[in-house]
Protein backbone atom coordinates (compact mmCIF):
# COMPACT_ATOMS: atom_id res chain seq x y z
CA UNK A 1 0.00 0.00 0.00
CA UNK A 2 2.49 2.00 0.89
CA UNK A 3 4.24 1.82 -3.30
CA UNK A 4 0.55 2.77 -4.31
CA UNK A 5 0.40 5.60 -2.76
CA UNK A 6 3.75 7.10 -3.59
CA UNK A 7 2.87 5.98 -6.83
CA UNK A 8 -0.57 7.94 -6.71
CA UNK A 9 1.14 11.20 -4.71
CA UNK A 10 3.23 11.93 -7.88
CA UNK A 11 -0.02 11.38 -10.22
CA UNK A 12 -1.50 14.11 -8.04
CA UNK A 13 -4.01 11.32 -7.11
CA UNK A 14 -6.03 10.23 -3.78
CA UNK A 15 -7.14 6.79 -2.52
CA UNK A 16 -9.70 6.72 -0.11
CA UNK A 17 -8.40 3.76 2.00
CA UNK A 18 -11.71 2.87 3.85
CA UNK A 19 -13.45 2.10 0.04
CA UNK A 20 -10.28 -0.11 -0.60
CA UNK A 21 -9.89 -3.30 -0.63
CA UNK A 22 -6.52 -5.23 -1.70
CA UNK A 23 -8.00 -8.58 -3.45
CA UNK A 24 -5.92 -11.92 -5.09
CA UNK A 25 -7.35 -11.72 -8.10
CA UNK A 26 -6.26 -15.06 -8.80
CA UNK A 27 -7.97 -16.96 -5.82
CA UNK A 28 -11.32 -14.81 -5.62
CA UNK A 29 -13.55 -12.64 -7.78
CA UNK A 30 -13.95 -9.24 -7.54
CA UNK A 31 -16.52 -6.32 -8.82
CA UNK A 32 -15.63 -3.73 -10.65
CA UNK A 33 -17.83 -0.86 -12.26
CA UNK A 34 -20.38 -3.66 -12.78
CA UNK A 35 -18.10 -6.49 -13.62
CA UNK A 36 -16.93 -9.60 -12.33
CA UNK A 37 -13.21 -10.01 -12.71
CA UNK A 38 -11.64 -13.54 -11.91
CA UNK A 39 -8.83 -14.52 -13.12
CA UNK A 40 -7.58 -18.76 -13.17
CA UNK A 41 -4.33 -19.28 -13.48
CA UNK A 42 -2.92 -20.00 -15.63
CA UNK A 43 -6.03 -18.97 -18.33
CA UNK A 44 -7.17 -15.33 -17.32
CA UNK A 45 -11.11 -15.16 -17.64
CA UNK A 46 -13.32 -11.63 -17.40
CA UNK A 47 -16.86 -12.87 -15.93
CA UNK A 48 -19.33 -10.44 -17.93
CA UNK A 49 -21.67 -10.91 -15.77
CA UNK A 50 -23.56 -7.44 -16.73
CA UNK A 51 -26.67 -6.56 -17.86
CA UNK A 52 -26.68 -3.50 -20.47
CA UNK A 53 -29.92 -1.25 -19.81
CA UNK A 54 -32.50 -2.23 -22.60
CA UNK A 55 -32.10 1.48 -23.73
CA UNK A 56 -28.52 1.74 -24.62
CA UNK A 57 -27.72 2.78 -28.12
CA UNK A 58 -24.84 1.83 -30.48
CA UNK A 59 -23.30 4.65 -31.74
CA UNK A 60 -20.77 3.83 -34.57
């Protein structure tokens, strides 16, 4: 944590540390923005599990 926030200091960046949670993405799944990321090693998987609002348009 303590890299990370160096890291973030010299972006000019913040972490709010009580929203955080460190994860091991390779023994449990995680959400993120409305995703479920897990990832099997050795074969790295992204779980869509989303469900687009019946209104969304494709713009192309």
């Amino acid at each position: 944590m303590v890299v990370l926030r160096q890291i973030l200091e010299r972006l000019k960046l913040s972490l709010n540390e009580t929203k955080t949670k460190i994860v091991n993405a390779f023994s449990e799944k995680f959400n993120f923005l409305g995703f479920t990321i897990c990832c099997n090693a050795p074969t790295y998987a992204l779980d869509l599990d989303f469900d687009f609002p019946e209104n969304l348009q494709v713009v192309s």
